[in-house]
PDB file of N, CA and C in Angstrom:
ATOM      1  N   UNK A   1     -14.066 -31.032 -37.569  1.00  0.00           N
ATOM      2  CA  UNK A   1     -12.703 -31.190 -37.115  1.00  0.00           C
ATOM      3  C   UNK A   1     -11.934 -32.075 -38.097  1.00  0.00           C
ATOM      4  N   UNK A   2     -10.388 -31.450 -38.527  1.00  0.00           N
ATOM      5  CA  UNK A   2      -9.806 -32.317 -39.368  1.00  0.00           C
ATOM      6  C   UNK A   2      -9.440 -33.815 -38.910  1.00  0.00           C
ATOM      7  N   UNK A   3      -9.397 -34.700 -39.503  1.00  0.00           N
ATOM      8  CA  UNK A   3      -9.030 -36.127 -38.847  1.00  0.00           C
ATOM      9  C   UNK A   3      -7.707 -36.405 -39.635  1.00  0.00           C
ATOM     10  N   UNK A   4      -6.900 -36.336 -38.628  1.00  0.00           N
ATOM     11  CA  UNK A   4      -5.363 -36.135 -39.057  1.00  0.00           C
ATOM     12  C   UNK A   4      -5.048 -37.696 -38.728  1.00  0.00           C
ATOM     13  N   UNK A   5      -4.048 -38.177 -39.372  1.00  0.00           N
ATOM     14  CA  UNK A   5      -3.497 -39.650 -39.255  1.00  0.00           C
ATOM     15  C   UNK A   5      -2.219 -39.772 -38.533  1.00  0.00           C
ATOM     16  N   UNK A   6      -2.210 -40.764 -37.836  1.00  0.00           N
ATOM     17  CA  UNK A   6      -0.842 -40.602 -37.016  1.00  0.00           C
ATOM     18  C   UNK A   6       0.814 -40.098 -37.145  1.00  0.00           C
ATOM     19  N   UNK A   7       0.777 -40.692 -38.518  1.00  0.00           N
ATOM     20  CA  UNK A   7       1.835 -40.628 -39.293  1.00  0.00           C
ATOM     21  C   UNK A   7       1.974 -38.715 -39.528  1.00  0.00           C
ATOM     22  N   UNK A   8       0.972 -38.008 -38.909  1.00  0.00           N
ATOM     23  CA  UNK A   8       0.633 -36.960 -39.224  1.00  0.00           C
ATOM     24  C   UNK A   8       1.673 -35.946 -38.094  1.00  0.00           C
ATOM     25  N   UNK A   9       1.966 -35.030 -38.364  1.00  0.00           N
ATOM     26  CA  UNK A   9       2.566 -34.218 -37.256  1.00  0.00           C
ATOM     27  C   UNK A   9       1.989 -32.604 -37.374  1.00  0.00           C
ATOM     28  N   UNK A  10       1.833 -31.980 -35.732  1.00  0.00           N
ATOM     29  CA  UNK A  10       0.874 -31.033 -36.112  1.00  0.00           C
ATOM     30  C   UNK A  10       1.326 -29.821 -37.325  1.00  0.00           C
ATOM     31  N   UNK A  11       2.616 -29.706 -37.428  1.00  0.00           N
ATOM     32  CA  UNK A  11       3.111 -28.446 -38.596  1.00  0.00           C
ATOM     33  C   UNK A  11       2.559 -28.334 -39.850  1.00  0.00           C
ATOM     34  N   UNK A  12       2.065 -30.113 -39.971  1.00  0.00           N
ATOM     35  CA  UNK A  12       1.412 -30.337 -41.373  1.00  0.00           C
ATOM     36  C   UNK A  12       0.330 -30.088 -41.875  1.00  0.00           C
ATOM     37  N   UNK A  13      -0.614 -29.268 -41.445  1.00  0.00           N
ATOM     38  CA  UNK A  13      -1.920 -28.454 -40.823  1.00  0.00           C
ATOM     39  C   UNK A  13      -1.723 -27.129 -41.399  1.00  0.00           C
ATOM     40  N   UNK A  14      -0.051 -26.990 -40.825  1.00  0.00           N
ATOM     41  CA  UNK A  14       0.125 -25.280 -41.906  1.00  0.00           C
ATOM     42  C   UNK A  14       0.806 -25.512 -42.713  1.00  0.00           C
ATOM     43  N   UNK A  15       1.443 -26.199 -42.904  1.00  0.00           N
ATOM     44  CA  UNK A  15       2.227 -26.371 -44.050  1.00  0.00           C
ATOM     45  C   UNK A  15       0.977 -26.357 -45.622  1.00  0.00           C
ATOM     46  N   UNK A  16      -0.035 -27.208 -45.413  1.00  0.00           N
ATOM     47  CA  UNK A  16      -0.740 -27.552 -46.500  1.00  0.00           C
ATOM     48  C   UNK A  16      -1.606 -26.487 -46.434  1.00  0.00           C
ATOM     49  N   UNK A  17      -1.642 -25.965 -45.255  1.00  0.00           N
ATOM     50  CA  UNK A  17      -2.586 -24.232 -45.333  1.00  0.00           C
ATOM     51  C   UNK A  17      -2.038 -22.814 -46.653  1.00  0.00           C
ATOM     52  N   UNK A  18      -0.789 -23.589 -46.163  1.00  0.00           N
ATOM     53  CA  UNK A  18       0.250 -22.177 -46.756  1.00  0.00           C
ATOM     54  C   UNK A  18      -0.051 -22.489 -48.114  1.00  0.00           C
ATOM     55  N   UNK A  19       0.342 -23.695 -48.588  1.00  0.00           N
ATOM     56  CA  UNK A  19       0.675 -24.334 -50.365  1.00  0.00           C
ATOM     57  C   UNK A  19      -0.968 -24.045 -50.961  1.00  0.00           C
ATOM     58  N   UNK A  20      -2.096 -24.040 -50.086  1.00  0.00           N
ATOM     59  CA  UNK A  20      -3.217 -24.011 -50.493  1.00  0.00           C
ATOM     60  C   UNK A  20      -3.632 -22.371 -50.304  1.00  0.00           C
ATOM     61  N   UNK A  21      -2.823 -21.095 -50.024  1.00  0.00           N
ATOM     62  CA  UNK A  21      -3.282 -20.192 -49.747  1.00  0.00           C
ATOM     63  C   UNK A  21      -2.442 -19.763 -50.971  1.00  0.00           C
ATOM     64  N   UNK A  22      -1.002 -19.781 -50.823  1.00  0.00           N
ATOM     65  CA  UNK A  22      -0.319 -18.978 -52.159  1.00  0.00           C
ATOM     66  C   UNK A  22       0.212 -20.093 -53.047  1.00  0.00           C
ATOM     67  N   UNK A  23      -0.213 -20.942 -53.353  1.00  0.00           N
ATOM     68  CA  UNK A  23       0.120 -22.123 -54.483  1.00  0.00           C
ATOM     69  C   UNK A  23       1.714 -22.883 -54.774  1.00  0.00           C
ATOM     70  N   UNK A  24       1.751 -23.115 -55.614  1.00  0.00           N
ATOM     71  CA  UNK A  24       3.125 -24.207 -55.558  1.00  0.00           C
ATOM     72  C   UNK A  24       3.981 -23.218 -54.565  1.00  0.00           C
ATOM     73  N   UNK A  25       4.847 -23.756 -53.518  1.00  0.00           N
ATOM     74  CA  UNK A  25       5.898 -23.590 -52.416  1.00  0.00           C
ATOM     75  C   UNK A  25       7.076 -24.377 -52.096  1.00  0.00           C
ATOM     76  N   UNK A  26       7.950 -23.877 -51.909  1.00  0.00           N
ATOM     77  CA  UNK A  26       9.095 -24.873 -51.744  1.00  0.00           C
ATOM     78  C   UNK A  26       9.136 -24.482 -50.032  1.00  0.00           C
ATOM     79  N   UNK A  27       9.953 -25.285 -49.754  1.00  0.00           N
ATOM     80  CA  UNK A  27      10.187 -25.337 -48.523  1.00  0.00           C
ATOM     81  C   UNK A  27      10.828 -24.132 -47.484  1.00  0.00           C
ATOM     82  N   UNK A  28      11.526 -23.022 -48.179  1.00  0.00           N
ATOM     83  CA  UNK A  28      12.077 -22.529 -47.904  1.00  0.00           C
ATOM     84  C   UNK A  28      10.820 -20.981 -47.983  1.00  0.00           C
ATOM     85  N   UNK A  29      10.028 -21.136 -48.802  1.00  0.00           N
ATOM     86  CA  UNK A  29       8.796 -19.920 -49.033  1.00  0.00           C
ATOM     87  C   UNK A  29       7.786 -20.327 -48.340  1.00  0.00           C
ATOM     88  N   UNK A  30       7.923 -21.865 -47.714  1.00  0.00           N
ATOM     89  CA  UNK A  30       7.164 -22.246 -46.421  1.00  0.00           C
ATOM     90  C   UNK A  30       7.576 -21.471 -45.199  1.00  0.00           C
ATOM     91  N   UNK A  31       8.422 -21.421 -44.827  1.00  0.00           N
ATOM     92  CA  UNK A  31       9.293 -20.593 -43.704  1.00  0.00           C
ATOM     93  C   UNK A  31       9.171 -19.218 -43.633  1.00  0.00           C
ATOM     94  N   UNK A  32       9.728 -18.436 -44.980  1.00  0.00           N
ATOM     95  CA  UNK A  32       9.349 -17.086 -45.247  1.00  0.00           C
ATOM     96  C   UNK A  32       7.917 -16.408 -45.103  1.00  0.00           C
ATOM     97  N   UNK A  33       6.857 -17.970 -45.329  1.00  0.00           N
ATOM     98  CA  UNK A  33       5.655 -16.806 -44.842  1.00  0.00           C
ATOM     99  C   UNK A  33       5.065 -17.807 -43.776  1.00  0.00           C
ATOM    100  N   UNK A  34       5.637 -18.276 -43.032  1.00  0.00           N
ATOM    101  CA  UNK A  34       5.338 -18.317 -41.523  1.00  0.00           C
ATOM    102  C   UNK A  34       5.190 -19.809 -40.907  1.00  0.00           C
ATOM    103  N   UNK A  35       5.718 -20.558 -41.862  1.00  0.00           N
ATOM    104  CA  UNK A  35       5.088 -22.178 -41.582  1.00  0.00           C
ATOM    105  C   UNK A  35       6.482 -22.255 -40.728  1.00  0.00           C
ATOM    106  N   UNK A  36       6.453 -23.795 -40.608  1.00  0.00           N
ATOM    107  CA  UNK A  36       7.869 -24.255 -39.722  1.00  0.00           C
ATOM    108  C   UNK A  36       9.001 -23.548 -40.648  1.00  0.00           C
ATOM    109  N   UNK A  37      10.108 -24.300 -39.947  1.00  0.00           N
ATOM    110  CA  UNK A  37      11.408 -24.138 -40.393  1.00  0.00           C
ATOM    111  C   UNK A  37      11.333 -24.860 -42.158  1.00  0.00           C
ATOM    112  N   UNK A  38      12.086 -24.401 -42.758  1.00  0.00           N
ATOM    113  CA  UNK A  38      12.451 -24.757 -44.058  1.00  0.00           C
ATOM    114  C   UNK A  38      13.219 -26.547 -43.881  1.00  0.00           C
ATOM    115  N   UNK A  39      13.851 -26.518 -43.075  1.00  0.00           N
ATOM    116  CA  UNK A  39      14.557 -28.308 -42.786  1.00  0.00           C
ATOM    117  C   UNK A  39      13.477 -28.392 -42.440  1.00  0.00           C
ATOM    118  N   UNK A  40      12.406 -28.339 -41.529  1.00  0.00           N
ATOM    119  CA  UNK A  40      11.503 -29.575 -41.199  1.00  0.00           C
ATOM    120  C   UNK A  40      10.645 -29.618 -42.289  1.00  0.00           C
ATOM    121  N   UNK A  41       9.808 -28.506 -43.125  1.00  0.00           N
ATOM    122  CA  UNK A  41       9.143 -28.406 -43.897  1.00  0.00           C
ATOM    123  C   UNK A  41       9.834 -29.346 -45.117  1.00  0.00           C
ATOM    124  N   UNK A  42      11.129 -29.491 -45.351  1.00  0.00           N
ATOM    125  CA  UNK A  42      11.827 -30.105 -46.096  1.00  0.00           C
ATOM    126  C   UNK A  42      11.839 -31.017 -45.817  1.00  0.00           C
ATOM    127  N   UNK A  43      11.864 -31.671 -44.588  1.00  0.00           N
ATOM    128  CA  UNK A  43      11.518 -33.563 -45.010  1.00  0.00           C
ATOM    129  C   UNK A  43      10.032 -33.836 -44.450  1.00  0.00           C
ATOM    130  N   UNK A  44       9.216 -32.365 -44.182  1.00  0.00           N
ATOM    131  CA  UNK A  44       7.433 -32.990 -44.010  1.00  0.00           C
ATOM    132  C   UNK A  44       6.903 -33.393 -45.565  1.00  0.00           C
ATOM    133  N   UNK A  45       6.986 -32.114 -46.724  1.00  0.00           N
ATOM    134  CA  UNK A  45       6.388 -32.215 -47.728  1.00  0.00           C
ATOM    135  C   UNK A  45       6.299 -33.748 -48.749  1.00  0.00           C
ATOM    136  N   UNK A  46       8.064 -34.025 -48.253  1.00  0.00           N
ATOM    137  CA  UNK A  46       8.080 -35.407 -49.242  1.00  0.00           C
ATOM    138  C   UNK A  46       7.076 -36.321 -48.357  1.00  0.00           C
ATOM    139  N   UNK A  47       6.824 -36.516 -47.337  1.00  0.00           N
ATOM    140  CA  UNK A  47       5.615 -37.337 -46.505  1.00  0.00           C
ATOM    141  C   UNK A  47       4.026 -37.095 -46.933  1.00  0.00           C
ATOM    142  N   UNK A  48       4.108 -35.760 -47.150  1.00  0.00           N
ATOM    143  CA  UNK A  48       2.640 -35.386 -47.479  1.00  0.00           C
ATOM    144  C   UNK A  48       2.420 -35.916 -48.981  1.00  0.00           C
ATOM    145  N   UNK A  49       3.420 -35.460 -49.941  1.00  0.00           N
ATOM    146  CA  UNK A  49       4.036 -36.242 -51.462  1.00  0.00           C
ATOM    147  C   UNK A  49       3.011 -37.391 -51.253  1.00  0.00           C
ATOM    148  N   UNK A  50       3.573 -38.486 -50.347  1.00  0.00           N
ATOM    149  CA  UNK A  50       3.646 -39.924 -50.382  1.00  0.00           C
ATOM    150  C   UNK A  50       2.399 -40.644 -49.582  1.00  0.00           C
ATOM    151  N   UNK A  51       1.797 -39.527 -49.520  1.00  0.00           N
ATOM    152  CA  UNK A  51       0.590 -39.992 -48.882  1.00  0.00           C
ATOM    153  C   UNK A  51      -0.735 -39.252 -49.666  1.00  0.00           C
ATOM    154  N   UNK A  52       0.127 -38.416 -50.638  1.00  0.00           N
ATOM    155  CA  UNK A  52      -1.029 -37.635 -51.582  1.00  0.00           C
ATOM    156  C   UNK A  52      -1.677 -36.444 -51.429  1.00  0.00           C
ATOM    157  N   UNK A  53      -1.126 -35.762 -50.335  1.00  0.00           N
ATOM    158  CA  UNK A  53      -2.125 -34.630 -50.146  1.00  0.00           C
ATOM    159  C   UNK A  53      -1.435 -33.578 -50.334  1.00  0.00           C
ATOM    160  N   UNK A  54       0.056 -33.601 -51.270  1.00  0.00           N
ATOM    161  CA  UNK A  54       1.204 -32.980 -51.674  1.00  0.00           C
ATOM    162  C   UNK A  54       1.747 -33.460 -53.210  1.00  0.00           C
ATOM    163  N   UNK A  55       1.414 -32.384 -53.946  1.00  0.00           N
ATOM    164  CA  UNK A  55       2.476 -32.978 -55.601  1.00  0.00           C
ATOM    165  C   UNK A  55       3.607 -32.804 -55.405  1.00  0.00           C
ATOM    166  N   UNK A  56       4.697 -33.311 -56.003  1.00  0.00           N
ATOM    167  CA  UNK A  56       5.928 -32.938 -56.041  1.00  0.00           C
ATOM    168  C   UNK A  56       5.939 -31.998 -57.643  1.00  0.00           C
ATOM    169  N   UNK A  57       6.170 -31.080 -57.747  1.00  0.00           N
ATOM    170  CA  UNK A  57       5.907 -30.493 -59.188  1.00  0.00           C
ATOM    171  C   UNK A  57       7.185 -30.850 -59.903  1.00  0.00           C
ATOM    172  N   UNK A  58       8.328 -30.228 -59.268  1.00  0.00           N
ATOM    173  CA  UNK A  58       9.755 -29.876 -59.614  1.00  0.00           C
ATOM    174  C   UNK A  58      10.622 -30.839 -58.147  1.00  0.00           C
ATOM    175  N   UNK A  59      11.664 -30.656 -58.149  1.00  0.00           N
ATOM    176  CA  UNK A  59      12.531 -30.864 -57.022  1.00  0.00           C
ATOM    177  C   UNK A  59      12.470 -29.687 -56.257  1.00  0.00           C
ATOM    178  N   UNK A  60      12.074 -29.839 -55.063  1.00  0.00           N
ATOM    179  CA  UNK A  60      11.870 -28.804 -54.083  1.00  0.00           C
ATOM    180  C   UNK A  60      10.567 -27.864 -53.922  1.00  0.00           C
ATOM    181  N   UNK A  61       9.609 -28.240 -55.470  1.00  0.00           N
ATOM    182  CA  UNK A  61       8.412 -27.516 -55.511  1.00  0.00           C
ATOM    183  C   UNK A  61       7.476 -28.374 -54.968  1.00  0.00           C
ATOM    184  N   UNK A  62       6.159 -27.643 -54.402  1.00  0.00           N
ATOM    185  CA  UNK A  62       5.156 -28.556 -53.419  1.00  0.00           C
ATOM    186  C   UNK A  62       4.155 -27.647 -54.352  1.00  0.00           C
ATOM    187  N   UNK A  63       2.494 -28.534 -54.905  1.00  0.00           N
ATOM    188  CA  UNK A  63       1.669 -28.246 -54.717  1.00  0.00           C
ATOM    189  C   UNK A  63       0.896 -28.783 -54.465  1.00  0.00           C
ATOM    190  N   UNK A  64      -0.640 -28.709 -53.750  1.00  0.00           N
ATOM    191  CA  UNK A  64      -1.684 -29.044 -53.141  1.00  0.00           C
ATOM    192  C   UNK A  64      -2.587 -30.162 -53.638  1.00  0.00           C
ATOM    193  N   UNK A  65      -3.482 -31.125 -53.402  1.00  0.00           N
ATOM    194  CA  UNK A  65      -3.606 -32.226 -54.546  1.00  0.00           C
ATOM    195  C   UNK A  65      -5.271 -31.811 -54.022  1.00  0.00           C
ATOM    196  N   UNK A  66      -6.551 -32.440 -54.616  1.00  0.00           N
ATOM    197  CA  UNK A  66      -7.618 -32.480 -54.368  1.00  0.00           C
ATOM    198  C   UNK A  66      -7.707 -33.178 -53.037  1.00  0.00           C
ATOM    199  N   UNK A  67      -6.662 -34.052 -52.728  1.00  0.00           N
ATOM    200  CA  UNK A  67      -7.164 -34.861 -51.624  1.00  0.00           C
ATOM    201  C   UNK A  67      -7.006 -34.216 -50.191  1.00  0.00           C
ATOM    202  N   UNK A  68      -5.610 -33.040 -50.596  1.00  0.00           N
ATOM    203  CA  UNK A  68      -5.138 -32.182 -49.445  1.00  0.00           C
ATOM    204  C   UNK A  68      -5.907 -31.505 -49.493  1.00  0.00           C
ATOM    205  N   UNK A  69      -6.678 -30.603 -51.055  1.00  0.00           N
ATOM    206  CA  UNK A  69      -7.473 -29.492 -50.331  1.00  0.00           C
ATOM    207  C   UNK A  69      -9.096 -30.365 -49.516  1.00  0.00           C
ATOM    208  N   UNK A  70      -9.201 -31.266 -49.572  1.00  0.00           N
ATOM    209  CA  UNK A  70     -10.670 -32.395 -49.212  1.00  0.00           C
ATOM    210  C   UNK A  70      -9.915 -32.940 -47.551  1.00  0.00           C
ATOM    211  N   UNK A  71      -8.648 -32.708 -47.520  1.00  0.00           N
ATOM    212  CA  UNK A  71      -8.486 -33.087 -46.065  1.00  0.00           C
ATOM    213  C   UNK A  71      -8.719 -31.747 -45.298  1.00  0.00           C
ATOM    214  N   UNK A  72      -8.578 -30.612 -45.440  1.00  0.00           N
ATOM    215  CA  UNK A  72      -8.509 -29.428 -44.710  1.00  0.00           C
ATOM    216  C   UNK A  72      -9.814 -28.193 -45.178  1.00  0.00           C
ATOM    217  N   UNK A  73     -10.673 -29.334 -45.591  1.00  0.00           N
ATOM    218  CA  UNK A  73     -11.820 -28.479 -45.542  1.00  0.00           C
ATOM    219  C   UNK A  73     -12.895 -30.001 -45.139  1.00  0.00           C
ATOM    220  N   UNK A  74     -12.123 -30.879 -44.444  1.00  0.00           N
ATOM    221  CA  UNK A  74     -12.341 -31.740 -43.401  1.00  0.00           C
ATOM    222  C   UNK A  74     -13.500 -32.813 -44.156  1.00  0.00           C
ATOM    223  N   UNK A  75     -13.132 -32.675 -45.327  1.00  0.00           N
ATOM    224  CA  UNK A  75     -14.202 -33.731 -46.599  1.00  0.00           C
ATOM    225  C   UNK A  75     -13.514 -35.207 -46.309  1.00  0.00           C
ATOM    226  N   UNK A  76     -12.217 -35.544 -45.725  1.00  0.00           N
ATOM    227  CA  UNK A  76     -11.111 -36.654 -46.211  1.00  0.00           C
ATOM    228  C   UNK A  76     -10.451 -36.616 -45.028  1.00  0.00           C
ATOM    229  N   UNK A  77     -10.790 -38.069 -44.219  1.00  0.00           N
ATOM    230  CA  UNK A  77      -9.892 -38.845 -43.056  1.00  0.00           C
ATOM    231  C   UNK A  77      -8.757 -39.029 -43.505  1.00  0.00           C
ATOM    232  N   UNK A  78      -7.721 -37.903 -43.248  1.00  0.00           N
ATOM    233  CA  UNK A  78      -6.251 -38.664 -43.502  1.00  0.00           C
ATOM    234  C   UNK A  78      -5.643 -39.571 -42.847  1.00  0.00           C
ATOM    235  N   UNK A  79      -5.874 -40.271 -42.030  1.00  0.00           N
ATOM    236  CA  UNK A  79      -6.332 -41.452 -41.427  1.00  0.00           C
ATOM    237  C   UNK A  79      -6.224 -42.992 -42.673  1.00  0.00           C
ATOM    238  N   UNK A  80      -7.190 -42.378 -43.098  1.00  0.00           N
ATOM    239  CA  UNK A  80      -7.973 -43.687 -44.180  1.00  0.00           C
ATOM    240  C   UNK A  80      -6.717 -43.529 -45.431  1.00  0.00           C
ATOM    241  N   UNK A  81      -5.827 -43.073 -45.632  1.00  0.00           N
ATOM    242  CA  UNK A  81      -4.829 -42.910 -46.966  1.00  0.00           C
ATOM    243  C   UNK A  81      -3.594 -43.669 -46.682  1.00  0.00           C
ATOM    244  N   UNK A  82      -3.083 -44.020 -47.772  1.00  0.00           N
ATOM    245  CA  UNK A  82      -2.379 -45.176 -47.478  1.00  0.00           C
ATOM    246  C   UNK A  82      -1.197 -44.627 -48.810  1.00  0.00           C
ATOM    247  N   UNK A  83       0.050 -45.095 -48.145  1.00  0.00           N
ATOM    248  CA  UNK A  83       1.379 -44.513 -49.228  1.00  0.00           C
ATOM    249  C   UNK A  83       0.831 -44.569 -50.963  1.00  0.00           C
ATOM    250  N   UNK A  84       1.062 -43.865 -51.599  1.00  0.00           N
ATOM    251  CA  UNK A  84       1.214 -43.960 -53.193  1.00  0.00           C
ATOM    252  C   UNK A  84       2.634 -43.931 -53.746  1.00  0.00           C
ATOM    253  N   UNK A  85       2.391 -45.165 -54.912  1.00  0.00           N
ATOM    254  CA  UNK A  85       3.381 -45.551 -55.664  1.00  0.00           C
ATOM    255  C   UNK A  85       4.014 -44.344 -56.336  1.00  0.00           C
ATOM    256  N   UNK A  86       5.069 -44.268 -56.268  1.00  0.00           N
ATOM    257  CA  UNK A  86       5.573 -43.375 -57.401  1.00  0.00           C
ATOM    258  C   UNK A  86       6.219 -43.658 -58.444  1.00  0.00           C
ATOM    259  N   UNK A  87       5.375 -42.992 -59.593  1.00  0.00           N
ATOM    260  CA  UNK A  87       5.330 -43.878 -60.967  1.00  0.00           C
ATOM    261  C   UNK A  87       6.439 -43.490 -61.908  1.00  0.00           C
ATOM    262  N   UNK A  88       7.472 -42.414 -60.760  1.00  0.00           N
ATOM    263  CA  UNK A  88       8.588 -41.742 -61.977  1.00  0.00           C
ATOM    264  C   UNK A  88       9.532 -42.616 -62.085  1.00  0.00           C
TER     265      UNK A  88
END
């Protein structure tokens, strides 16, 4: 069972399903193939960003990090992760 962290909300389960099934996604190609809405997906990803289990590639592009694909193949307590600096 995944160990999701509070800060966690359940959409974010598919959201990182989707980015890890057809690769970099923006928010709006989150929606088109079946995740939440494009606005919520739009202010989940920058959360996932900032907690690491989300790259920011581009502005508006999302891809998947080792730690997201290690949380959803239930290797990584997202729980135990803590904000990352952003070094841009």
């Amino acid at each position: 069972m995944r160990q999701e962290a509070e800060w966690m909300v359940p959409s974010d389960d598919k959201i990182l399903e989707l980015i890890r099934e057809y690769g970099n996604l923006t928010p709006t190609a989150i929606e088109d193939l079946g995740g939440p809405s494009a606005g919520h997906a739009r202010n989940r990803c920058p959360v996932l960003a900032e907690y690491g289990l989300l790259d920011r590639i581009s502005r508006g592009l999302y891809g998947i990090t080792e730690a997201g694909e290690a949380y959803l193949t239930e290797e990584l307590d997202a729980s135990e992760l803590e904000p990352v600096q952003d070094t841009e």
